[in-house]
N, C-alpha and C. Protein backbone atom coordinates (compact mmCIF):
# COMPACT_ATOMS: atom_id res chain seq x y z
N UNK A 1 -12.16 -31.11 -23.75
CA UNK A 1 -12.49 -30.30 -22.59
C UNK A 1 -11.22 -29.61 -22.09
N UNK A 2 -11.44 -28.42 -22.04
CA UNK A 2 -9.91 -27.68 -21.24
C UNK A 2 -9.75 -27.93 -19.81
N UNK A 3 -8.73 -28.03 -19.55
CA UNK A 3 -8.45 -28.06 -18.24
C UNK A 3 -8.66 -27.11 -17.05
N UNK A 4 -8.37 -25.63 -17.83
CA UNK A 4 -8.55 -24.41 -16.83
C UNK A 4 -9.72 -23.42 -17.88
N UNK A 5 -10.57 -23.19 -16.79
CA UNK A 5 -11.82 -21.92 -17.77
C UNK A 5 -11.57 -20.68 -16.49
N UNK A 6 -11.23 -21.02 -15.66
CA UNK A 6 -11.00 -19.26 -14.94
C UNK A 6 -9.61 -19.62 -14.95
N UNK A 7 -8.66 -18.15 -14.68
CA UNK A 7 -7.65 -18.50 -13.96
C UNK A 7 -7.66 -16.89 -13.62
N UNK A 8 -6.44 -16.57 -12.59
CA UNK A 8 -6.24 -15.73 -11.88
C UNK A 8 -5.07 -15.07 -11.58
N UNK A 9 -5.31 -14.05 -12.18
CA UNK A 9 -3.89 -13.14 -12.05
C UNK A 9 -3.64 -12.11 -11.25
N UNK A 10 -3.26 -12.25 -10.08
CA UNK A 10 -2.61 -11.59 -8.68
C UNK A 10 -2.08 -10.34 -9.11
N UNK A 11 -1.70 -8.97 -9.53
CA UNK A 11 -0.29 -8.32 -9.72
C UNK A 11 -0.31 -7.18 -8.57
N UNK A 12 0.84 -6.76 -8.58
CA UNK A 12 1.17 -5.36 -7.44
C UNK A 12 1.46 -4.49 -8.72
N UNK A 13 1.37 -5.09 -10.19
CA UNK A 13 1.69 -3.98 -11.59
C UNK A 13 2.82 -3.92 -11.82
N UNK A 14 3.77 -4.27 -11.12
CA UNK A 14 5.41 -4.23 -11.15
C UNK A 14 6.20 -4.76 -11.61
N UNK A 15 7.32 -4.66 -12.78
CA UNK A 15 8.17 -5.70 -13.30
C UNK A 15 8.06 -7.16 -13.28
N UNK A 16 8.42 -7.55 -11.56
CA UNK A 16 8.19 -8.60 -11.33
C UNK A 16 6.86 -9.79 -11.72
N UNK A 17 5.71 -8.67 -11.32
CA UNK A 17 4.30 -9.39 -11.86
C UNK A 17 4.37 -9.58 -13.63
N UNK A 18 5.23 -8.59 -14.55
CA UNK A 18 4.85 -8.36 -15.95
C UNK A 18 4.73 -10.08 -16.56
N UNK A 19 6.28 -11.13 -15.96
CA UNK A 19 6.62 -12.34 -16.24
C UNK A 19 4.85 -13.27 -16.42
N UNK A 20 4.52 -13.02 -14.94
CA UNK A 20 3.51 -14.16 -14.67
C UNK A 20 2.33 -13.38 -15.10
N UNK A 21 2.07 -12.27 -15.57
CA UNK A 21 0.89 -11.71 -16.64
C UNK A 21 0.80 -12.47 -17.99
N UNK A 22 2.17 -12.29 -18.32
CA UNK A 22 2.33 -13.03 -20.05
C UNK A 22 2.09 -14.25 -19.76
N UNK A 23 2.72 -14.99 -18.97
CA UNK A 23 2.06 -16.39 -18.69
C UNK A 23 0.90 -16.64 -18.39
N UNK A 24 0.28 -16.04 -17.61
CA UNK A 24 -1.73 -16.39 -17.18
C UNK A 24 -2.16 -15.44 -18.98
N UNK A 25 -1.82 -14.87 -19.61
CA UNK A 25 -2.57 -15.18 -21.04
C UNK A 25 -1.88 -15.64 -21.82
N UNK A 26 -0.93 -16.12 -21.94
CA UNK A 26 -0.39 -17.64 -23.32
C UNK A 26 -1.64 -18.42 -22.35
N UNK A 27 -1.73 -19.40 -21.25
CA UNK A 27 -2.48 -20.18 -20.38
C UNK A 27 -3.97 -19.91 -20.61
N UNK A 28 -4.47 -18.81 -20.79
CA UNK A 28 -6.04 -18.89 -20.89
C UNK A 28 -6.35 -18.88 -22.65
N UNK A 29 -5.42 -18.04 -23.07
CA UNK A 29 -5.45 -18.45 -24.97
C UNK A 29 -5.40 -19.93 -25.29
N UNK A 30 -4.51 -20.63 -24.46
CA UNK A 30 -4.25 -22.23 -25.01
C UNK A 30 -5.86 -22.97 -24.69
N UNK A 31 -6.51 -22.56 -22.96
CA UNK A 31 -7.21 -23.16 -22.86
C UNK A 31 -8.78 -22.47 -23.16
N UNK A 32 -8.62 -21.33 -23.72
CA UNK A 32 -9.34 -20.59 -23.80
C UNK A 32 -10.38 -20.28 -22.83
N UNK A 33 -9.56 -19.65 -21.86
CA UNK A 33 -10.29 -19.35 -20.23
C UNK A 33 -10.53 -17.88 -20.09
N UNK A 34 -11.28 -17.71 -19.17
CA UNK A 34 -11.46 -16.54 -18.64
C UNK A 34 -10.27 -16.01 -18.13
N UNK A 35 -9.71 -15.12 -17.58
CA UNK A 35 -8.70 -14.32 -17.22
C UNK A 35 -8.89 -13.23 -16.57
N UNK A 36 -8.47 -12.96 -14.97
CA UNK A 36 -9.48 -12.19 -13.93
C UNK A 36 -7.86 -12.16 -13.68
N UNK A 37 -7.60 -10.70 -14.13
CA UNK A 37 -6.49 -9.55 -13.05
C UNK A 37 -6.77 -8.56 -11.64
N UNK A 38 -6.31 -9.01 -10.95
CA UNK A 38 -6.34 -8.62 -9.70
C UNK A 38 -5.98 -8.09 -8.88
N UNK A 39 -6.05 -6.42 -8.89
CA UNK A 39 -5.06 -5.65 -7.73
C UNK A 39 -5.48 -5.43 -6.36
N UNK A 40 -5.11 -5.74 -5.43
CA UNK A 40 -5.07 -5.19 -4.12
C UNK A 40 -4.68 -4.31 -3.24
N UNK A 41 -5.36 -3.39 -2.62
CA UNK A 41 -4.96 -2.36 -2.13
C UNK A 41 -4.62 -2.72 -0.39
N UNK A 42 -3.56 -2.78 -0.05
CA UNK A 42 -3.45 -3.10 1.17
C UNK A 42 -3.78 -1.84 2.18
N UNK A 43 -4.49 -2.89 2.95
CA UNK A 43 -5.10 -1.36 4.05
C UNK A 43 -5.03 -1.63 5.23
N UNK A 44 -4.26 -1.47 5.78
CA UNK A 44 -3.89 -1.26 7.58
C UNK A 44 -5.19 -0.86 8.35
N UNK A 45 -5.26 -1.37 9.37
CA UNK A 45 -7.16 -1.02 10.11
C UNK A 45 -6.41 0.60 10.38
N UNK A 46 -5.59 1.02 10.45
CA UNK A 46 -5.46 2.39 10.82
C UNK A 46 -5.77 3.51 9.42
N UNK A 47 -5.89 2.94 8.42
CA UNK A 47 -5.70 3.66 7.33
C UNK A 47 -7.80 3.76 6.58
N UNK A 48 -8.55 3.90 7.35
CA UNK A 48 -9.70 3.79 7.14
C UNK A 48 -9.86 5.13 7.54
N UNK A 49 -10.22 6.40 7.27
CA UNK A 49 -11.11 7.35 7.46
C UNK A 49 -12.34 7.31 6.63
N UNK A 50 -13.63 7.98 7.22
CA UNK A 50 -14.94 8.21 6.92
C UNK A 50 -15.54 7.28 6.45
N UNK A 51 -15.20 5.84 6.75
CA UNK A 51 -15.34 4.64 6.12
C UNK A 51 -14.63 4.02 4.54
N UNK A 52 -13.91 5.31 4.31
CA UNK A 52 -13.34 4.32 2.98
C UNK A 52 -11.77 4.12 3.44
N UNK A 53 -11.18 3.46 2.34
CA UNK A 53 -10.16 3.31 2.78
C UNK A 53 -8.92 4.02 2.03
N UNK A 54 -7.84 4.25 2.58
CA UNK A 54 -6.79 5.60 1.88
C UNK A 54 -5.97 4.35 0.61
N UNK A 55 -5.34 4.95 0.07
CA UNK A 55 -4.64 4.22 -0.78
C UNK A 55 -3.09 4.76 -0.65
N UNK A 56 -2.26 4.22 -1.07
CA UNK A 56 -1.08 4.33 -0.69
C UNK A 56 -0.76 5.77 -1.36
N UNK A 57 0.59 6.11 -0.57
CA UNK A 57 0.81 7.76 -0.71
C UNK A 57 1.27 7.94 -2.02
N UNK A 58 0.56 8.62 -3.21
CA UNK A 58 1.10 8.76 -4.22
C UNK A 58 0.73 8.13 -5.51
N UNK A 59 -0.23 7.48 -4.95
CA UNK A 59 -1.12 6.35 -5.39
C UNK A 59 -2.84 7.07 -5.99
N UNK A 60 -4.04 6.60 -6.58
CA UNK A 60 -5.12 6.84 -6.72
C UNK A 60 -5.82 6.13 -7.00
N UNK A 61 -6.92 5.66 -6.55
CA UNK A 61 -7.68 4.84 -7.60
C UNK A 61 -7.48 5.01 -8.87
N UNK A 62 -8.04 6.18 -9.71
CA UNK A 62 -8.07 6.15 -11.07
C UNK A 62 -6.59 5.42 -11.63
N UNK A 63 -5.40 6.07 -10.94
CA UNK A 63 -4.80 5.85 -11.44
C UNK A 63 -4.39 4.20 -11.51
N UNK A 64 -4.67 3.15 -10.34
CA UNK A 64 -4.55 2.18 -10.48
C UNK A 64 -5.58 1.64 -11.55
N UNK A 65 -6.91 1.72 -11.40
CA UNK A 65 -7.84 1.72 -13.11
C UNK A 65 -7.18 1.77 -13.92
N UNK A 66 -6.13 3.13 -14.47
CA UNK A 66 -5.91 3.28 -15.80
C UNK A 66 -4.73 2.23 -15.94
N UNK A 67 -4.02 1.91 -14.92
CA UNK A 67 -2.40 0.88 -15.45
C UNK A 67 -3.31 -0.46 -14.97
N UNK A 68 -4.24 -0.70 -14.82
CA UNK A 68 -5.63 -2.15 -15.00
C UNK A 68 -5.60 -2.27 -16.43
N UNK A 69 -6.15 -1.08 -17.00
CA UNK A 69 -6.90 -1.32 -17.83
C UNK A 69 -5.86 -1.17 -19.11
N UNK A 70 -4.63 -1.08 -19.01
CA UNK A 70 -3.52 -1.08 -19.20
C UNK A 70 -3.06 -2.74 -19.99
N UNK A 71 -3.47 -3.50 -18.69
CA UNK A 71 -2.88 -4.97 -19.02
C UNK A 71 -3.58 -5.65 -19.87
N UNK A 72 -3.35 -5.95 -20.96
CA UNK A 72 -4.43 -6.38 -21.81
C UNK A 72 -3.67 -7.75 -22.48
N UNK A 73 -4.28 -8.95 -22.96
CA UNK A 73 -3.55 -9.83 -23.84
C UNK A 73 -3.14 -9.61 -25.07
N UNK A 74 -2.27 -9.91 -25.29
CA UNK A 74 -1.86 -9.98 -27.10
C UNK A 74 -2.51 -10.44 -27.71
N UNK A 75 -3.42 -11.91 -27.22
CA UNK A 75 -4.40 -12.50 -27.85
C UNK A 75 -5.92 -11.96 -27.70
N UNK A 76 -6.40 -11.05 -28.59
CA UNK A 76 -7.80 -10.29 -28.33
C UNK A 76 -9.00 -11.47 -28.14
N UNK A 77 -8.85 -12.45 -28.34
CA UNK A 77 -10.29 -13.69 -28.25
C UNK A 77 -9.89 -13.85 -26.36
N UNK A 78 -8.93 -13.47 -25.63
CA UNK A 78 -8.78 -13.52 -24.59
C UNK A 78 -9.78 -12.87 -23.66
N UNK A 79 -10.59 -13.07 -22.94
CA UNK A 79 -11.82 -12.56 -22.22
C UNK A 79 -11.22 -12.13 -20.98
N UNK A 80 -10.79 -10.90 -20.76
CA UNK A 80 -10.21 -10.32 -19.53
C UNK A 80 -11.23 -9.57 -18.83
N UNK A 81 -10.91 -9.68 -17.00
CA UNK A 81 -11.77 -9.04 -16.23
C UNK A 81 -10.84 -8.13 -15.43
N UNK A 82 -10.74 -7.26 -14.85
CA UNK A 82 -9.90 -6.32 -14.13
C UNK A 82 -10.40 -6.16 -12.57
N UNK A 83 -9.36 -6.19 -11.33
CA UNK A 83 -10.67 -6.30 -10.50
C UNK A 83 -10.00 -5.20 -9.71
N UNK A 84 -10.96 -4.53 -8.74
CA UNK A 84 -9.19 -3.58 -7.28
C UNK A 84 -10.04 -3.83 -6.28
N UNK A 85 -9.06 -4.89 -5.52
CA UNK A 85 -9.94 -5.02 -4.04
C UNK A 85 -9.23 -4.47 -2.62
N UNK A 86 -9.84 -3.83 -1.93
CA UNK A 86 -9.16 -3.97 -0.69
C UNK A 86 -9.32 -5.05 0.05
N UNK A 87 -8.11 -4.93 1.04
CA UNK A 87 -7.56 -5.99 2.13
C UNK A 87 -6.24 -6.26 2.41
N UNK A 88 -6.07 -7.16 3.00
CA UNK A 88 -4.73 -8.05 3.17
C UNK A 88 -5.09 -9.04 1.73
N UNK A 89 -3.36 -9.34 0.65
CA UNK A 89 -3.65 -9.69 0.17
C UNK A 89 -3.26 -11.12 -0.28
N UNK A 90 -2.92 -11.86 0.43
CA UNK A 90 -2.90 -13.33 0.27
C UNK A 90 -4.66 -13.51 0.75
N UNK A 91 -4.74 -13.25 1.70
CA UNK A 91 -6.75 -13.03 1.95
C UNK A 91 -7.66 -13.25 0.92
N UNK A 92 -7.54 -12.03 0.14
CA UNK A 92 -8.25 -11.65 -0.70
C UNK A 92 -7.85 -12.43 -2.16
N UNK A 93 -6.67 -12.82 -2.32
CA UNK A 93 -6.87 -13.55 -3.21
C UNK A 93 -7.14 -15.33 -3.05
N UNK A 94 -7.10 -15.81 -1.97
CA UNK A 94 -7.58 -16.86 -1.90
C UNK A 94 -9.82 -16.70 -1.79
N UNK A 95 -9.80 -15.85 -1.33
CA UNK A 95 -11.01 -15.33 -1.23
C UNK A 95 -11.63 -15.34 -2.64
N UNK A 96 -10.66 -14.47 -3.32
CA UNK A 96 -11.95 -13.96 -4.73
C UNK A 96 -11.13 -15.82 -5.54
N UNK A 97 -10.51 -16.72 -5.61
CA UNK A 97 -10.15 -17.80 -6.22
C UNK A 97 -11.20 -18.67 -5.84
N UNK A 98 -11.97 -18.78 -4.41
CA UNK A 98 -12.54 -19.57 -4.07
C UNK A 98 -14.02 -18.98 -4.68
N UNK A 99 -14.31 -17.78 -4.85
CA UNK A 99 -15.44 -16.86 -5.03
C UNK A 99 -15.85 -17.04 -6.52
N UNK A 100 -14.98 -16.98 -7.34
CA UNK A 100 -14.84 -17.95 -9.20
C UNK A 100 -14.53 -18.89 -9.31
N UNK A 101 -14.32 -20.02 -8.22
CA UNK A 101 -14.33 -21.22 -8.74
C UNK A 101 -13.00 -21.59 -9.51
N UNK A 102 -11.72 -20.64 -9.30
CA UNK A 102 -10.96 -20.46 -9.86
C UNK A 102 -10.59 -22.13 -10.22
N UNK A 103 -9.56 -21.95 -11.74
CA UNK A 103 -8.95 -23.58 -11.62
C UNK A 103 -7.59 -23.47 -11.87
N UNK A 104 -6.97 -22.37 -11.73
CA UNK A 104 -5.66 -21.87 -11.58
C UNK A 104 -4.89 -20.55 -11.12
N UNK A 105 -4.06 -20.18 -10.39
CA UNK A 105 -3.88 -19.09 -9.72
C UNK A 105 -2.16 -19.42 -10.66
N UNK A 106 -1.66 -17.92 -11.28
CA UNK A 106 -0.86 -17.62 -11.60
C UNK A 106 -0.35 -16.32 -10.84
N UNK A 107 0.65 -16.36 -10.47
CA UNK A 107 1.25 -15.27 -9.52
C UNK A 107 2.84 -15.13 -9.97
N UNK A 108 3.28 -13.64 -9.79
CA UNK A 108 4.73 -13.74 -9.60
C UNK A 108 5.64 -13.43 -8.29
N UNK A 109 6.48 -14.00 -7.98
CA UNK A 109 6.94 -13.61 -7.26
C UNK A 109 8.14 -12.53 -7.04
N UNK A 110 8.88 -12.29 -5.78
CA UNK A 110 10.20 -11.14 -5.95
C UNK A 110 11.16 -11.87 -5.64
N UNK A 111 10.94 -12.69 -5.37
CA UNK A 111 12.50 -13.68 -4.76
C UNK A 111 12.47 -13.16 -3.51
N UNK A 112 12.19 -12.85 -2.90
CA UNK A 112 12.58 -11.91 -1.65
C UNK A 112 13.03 -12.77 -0.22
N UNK A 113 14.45 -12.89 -0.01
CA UNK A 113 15.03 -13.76 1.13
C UNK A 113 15.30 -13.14 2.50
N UNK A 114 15.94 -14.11 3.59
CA UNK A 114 16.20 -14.00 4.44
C UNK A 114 15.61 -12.56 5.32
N UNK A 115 16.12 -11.02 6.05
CA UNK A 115 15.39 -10.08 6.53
C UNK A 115 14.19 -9.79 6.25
N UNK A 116 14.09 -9.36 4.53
CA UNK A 116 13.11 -8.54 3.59
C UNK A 116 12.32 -9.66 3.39
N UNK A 117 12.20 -10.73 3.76
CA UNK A 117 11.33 -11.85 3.61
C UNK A 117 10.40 -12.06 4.79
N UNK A 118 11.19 -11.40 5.83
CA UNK A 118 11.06 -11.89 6.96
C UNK A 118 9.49 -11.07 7.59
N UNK A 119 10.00 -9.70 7.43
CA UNK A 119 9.39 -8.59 7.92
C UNK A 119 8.11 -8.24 6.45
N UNK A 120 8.39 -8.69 5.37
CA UNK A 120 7.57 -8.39 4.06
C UNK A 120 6.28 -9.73 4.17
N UNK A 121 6.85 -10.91 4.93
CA UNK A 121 6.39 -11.54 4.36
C UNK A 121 6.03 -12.43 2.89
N UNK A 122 5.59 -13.32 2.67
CA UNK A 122 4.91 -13.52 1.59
C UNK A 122 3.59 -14.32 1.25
N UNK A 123 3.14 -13.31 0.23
CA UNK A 123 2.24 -13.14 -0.29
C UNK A 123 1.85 -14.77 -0.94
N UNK A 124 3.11 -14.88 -1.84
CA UNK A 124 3.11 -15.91 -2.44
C UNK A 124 2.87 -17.41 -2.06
N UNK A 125 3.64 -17.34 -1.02
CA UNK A 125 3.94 -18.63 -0.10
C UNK A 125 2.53 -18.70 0.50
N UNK A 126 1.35 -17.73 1.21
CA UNK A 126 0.75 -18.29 1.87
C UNK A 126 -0.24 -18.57 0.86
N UNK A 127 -0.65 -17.99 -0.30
CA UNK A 127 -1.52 -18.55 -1.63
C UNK A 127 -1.10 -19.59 -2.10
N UNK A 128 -0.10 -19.99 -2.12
CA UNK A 128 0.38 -21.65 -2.46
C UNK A 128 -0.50 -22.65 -1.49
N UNK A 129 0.74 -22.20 0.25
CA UNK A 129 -0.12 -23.25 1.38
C UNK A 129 -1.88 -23.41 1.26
N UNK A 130 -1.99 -22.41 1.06
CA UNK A 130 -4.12 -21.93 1.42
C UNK A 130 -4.55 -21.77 0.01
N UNK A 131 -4.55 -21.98 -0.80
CA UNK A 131 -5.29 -22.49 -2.36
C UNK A 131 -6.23 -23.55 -2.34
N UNK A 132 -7.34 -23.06 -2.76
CA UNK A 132 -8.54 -23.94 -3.61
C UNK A 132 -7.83 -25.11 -4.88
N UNK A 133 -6.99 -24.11 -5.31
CA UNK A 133 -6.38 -24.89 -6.51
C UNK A 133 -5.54 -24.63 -6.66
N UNK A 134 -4.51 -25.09 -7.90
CA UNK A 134 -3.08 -25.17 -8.12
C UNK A 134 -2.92 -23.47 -8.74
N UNK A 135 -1.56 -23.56 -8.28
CA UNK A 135 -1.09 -22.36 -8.33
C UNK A 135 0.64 -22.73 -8.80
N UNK A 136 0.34 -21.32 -9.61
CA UNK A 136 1.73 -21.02 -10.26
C UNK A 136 2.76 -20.16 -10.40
N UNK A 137 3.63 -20.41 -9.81
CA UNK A 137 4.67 -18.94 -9.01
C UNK A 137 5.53 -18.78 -10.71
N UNK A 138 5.64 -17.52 -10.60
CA UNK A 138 6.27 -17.58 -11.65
C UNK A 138 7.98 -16.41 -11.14
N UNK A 139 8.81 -16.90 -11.22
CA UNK A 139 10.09 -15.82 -10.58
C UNK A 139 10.09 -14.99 -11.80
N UNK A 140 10.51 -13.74 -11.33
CA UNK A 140 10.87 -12.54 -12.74
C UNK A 140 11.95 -12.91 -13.00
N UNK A 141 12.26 -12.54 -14.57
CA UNK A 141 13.80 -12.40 -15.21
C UNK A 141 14.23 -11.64 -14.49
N UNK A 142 15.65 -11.67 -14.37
CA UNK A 142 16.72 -10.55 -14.47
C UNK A 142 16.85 -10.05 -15.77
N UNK A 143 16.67 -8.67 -16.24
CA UNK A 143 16.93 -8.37 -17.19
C UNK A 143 17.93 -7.20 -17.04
N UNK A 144 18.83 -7.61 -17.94
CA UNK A 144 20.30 -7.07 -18.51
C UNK A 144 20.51 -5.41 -18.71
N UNK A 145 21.06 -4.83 -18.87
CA UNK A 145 20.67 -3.39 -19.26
C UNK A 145 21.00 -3.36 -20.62
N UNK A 146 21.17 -4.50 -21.68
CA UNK A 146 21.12 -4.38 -22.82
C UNK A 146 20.02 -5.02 -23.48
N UNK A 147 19.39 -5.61 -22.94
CA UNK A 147 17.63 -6.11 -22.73
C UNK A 147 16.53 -4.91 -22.48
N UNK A 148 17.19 -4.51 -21.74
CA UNK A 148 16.30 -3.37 -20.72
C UNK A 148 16.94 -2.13 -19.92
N UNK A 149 17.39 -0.98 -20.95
CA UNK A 149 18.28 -0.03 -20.43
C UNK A 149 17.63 0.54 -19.37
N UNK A 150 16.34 0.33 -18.91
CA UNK A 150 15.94 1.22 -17.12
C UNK A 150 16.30 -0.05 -16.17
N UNK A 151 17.16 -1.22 -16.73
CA UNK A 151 17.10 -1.85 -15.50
C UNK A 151 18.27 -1.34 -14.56
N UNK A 152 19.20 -0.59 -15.53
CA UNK A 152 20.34 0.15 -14.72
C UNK A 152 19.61 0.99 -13.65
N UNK A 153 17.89 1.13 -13.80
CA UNK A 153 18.06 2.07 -12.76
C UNK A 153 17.10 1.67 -11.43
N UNK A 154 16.97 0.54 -11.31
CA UNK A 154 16.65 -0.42 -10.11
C UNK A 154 15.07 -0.97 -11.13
N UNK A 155 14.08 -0.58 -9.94
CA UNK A 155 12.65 -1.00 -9.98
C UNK A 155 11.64 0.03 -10.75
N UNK A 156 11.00 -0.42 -11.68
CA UNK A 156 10.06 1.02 -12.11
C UNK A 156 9.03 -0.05 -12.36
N UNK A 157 8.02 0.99 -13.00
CA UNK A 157 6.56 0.54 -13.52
C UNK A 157 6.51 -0.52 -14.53
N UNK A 158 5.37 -1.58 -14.87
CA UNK A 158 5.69 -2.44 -15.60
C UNK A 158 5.48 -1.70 -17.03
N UNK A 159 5.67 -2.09 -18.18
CA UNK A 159 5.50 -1.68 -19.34
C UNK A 159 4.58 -2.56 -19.94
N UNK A 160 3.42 -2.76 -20.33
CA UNK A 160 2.41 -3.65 -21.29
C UNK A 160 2.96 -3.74 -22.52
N UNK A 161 2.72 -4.89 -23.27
CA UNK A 161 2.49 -5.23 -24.44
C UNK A 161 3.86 -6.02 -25.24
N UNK A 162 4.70 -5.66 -24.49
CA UNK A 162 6.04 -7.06 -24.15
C UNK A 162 6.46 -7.55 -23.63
N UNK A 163 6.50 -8.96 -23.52
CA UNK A 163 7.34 -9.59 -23.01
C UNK A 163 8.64 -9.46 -22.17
């Protein structure tokens, strides 16, 4: 019997998330689980016109769809679901974990200390405290600029399909 048949993958799509993507599918290949990626659109009660809600400046739905549908496992027997929810999102992901019955929450974190911690919050920390189930922070590499020549140039988009 496997231990985990859902698990749950949090991302904002960003470097940082790429770490704990590859990890929630090595984790559902071993146990051969379901695998539910999960973006959130954060939405301020001010940011609602005509009842829907805006998405960040520069941003689109489609376009968050297409870098979804983007993340895929290396392992194809891997059963992936893609999801985009609005809300606040420690909320929403304890929400949709409790909503599948989740039996593992894989997340990455930014490291993010002292000020930028302060005022950012985290995401991470309150899905740890408020979890249905165990959860797994995963910190990003630092990667080198001889690893990764755009890391010379701060933060960019994640890249699929490596490690």
């Amino acid at each position: 019997m496997s231990l985990f048949r859902t698990i749950l993958h949090p991302t904002d799509l960003s470097e940082s998330s790429a770490d704990a993507f590859h990890l929630a599918c090595s984790l559902a290949s071993i146990h051969h689980a379901r695998l539910v990626v999960v973006y959130i659109v954060q939405t301020p009660v001010a940011a609602y016109v005509g009842g829907a809600p805006m998405l960040e400046p520069g941003s689109s739905l489609q376009e968050i769809q297409a870098n979804m549908a983007e993340l895929r496992p290396a392992d194809p027997t891997v059963a992936v679901e893609h999801r985009v929810l609005y809300g606040e999102p420690a909320e929403q992901i304890l929400r949709l974990a409790g909503d599948l019955n989740c039996d593992l929450i894989v997340l990455g974190t930014h490291g993010r200390s002292g000020l930028p911690r302060l005022v950012l919050g985290s995401v991470a920390e309150e899905v740890v405290r408020k979890a249905c189930c165990p959860v797994l922070t995963v910190k990003a590499r630092h990667r080198s600029v001889a690893e990764d020549p755009a890391a010379a140039g701060g933060a960019r988009r994640m890249k699929v399909g490596t490690p």
